[in-house]
Protein backbone atom coordinates (compact mmCIF):
# COMPACT_ATOMS: atom_id res chain seq x y z
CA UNK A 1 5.57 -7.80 -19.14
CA UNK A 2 1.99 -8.56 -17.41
CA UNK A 3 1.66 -11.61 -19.97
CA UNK A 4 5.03 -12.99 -19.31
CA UNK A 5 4.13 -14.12 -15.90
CA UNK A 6 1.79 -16.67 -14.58
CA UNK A 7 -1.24 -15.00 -13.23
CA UNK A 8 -2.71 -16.14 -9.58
CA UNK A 9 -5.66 -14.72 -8.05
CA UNK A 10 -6.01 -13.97 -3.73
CA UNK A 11 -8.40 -13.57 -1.42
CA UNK A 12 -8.47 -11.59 1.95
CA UNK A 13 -6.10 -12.27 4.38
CA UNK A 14 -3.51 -14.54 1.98
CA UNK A 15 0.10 -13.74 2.60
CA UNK A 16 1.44 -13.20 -0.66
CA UNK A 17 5.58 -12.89 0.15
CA UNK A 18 6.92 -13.49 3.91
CA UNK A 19 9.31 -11.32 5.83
CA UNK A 20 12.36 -12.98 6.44
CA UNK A 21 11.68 -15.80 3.78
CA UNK A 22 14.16 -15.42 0.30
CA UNK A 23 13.25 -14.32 -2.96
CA UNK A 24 13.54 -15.44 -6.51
CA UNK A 25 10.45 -13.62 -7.75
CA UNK A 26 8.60 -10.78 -8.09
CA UNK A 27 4.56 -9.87 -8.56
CA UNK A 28 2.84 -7.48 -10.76
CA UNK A 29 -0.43 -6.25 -8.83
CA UNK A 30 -3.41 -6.25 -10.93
CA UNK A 31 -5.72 -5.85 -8.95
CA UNK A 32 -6.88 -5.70 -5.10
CA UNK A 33 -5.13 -3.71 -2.14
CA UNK A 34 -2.04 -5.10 -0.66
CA UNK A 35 -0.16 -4.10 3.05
CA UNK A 36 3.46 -4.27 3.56
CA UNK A 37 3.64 -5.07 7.09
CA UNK A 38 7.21 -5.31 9.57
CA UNK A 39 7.03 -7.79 12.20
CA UNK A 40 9.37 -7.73 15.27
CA UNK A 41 10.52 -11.45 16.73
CA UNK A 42 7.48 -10.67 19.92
CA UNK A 43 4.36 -10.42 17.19
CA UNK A 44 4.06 -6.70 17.12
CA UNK A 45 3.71 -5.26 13.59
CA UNK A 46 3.90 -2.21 11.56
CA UNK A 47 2.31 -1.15 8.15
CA UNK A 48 4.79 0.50 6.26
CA UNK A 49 2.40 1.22 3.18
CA UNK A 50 -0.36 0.03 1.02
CA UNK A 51 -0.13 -1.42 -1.96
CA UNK A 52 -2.31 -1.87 -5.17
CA UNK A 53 -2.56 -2.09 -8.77
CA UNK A 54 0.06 -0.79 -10.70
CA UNK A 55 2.72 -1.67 -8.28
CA UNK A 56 5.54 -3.97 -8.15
CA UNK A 57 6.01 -5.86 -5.24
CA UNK A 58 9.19 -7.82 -3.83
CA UNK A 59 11.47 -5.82 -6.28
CA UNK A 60 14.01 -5.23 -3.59
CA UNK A 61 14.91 -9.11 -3.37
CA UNK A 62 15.38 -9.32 -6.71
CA UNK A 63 18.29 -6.40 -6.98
CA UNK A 64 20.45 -7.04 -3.78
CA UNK A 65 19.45 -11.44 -3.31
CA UNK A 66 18.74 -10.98 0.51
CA UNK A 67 15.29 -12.25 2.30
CA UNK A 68 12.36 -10.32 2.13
CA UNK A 69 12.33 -7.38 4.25
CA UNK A 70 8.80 -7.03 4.97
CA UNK A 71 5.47 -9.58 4.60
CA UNK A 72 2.76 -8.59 2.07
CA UNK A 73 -0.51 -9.18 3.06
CA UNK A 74 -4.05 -9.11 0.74
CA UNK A 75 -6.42 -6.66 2.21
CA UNK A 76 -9.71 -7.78 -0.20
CA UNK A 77 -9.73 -10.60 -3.16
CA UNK A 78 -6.97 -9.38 -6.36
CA UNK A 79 -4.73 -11.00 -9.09
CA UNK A 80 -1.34 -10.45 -9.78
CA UNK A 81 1.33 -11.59 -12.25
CA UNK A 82 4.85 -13.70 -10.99
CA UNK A 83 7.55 -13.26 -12.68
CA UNK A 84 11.20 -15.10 -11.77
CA UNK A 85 13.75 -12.61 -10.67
CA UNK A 86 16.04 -13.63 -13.12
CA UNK A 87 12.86 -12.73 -16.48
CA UNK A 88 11.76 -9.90 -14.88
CA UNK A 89 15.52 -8.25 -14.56
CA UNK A 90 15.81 -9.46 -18.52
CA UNK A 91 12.37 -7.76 -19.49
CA UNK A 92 13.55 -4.66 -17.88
CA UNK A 93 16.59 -4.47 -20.16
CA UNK A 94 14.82 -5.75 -23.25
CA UNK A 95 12.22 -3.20 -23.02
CA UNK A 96 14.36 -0.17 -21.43
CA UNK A 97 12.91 -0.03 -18.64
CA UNK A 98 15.58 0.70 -15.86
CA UNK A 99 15.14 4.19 -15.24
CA UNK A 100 11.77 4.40 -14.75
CA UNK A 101 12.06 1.32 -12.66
CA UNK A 102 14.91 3.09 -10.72
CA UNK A 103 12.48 6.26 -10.61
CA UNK A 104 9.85 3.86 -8.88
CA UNK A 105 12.15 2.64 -6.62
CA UNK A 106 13.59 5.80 -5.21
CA UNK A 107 9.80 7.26 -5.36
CA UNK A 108 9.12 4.46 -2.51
CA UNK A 109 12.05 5.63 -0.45
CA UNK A 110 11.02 8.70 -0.38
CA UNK A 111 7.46 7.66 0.64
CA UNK A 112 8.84 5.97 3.75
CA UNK A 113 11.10 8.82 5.03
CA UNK A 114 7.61 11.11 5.01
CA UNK A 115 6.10 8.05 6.40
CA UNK A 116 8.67 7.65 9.55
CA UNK A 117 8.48 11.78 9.94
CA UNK A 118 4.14 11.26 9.83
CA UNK A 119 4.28 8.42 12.85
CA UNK A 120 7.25 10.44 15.11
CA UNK A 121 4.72 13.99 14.69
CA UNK A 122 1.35 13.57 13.31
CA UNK A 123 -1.63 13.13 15.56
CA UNK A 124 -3.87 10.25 15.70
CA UNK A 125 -6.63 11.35 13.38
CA UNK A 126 -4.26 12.93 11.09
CA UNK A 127 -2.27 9.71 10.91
CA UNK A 128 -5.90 7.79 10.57
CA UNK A 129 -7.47 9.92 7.96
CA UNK A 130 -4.31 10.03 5.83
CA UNK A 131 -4.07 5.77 5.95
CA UNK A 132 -7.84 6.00 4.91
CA UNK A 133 -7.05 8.33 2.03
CA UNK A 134 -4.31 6.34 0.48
CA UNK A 135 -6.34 3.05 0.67
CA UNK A 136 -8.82 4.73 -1.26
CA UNK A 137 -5.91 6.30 -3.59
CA UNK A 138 -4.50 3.08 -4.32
CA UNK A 139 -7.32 0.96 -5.62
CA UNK A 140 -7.44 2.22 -8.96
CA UNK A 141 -9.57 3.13 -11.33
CA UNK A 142 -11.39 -0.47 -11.90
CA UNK A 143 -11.78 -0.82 -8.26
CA UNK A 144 -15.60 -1.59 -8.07
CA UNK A 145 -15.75 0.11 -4.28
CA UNK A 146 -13.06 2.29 -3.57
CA UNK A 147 -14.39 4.02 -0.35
CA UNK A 148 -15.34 0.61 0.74
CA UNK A 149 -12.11 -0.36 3.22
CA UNK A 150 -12.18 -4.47 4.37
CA UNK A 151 -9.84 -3.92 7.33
CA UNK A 152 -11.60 -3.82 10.88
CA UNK A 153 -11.06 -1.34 13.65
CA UNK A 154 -8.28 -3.63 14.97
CA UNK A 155 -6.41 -4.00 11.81
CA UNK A 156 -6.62 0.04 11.03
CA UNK A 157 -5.44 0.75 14.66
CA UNK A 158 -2.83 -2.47 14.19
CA UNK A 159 -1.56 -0.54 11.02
CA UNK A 160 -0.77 2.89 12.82
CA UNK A 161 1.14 1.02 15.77
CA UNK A 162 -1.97 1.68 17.89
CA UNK A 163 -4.31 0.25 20.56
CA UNK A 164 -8.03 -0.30 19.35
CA UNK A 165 -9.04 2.21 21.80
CA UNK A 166 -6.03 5.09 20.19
CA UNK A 167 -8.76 5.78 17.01
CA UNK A 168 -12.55 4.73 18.75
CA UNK A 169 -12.80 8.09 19.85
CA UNK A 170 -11.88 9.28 15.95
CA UNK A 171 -13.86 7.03 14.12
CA UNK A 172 -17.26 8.20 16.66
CA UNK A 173 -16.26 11.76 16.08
CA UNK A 174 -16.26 10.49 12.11
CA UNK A 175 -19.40 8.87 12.00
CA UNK A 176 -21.49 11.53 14.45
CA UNK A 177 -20.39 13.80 11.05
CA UNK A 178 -20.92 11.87 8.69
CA UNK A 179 -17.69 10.56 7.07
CA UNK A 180 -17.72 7.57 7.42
CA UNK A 181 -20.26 4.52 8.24
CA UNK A 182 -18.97 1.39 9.89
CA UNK A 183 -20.22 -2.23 9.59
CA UNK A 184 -18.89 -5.71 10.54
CA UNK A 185 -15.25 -5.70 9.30
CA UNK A 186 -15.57 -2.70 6.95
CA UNK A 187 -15.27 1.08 6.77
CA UNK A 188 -17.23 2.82 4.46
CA UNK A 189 -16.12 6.54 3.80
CA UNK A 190 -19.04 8.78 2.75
CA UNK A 191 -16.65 12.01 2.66
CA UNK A 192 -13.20 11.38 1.12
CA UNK A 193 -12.99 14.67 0.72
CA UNK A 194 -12.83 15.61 4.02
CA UNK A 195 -10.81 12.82 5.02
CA UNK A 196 -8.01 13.79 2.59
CA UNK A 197 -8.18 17.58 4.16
CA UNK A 198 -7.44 15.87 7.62
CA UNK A 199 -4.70 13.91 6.50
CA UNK A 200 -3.07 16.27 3.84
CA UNK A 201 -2.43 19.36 5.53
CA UNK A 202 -1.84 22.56 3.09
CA UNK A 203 2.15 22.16 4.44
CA UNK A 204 3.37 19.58 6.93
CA UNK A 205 5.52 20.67 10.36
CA UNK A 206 8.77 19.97 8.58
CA UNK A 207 7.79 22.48 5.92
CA UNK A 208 7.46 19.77 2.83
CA UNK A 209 4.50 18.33 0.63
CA UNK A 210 5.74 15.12 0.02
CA UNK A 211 4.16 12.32 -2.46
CA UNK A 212 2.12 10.16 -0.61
CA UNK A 213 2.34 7.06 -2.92
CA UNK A 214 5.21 6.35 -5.18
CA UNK A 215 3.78 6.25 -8.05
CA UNK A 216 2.24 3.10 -10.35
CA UNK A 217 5.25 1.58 -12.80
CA UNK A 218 2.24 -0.88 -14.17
CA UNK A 219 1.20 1.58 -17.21
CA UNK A 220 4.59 1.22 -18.22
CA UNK A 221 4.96 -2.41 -17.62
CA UNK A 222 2.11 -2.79 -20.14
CA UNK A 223 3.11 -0.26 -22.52
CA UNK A 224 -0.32 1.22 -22.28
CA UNK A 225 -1.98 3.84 -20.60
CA UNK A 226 -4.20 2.57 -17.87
CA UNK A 227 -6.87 5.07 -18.59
């Protein structure tokens, strides 16, 4: 399914699909992290997850024809594959593909409901050091610098729903232990480990583990194992 579509590379910053704007394709993410961000009509914005390779992005256009419900964003340089709404809904027939593309789906709406439960009751540094984690989570496996996050102290706090001045305290408390180094426009975690203790706690308040990423459909897209 990867080769079927026409293959575009992006750097930093690019906005790949527009809330609000209509469909008619989706994209394959090959490489490079991605943020699905909600915008209300005043500027302020939300990040409802991350993104990277392995996923399929804009998918929800394509089944019920309304505008795109979110904006996707490029956190660092990546490639993905386009495919027209109308080929990829024929590959996923061809190749029998609809339940594990209906398995993906749900597996992202269940992500969100432990994501609205995580901004309502978790504290800042768990909500911080669990963001962290799944960046490094999603790169994948070819990601040259995983630990490495391009997003600057506004954009992490901007993420969370937060001032700036919400996670400086966090990030000091961070670096005084060494976690984490900072430098112009990056994060750089030197303890993921302990990072994923903060934001993964042994059982959450509402008694649940849930997944924290739905899952990559790409192995199955390219009928290969990515490893």
């Amino acid at each position: 399914m990867v080769q079927q579509g026409i293959r575009a590379k992006h750097r930093a910053g690019d906005r790949l699909l527009h809330q609000g704007a209509p469909g008619g394709w989706v994209l394959l993410c090959l490489s490079g992290r991605l943020k699905v961000v909600y915008a209300e009509p005043d500027g302020r914005e939300l990040m409802l997850a991350v993104r990277g390779p392995g996923d399929v992005i804009g998918e929800f256009s394509s089944r019920d024809g309304l505008p795109r419900s979110a904006t996707v964003q490029a956190i660092e340089p990546g490639i993905t594959s386009k495919l027209a709404d109308s080929r990829f809904t024929e590959l996923v027939a061809a190749m029998g593909l609809k339940a594990q593309l209906d398995g993906y789906i749900l597996g992202k709406l269940r992500a969100s409901a432990a994501h609205a439960w995580q901004l309502a009751h978790h504290t800042t540094t768990t909500r911080l050091a669990d963001l962290i984690t799944t960046l490094i989570e999603v790169a994948g496996p070819d990601h040259p610098a995983p630990t490495t996050i391009a997003m600057s102290q506004e954009e992490l706090a901007a993420a969370l729903g937060l001032a700036r001045s919400a996670i400086t305290p966090v990030l000091a408390r961070w670096k005084s232990a060494g976690l984490i180094r900072t430098s112009r426009g990056r994060l750089h975690i030197t303890d993921p480990g302990a990072l994923l203790r903060l934001g993964n706690p042994d059982l959450s308040s509402s008694g649940q583990n849930p997944p924290r990423q739905p899952g990559s459909l790409l192995p199955v897209l390219r009928t290969r194992p990515r490893r």
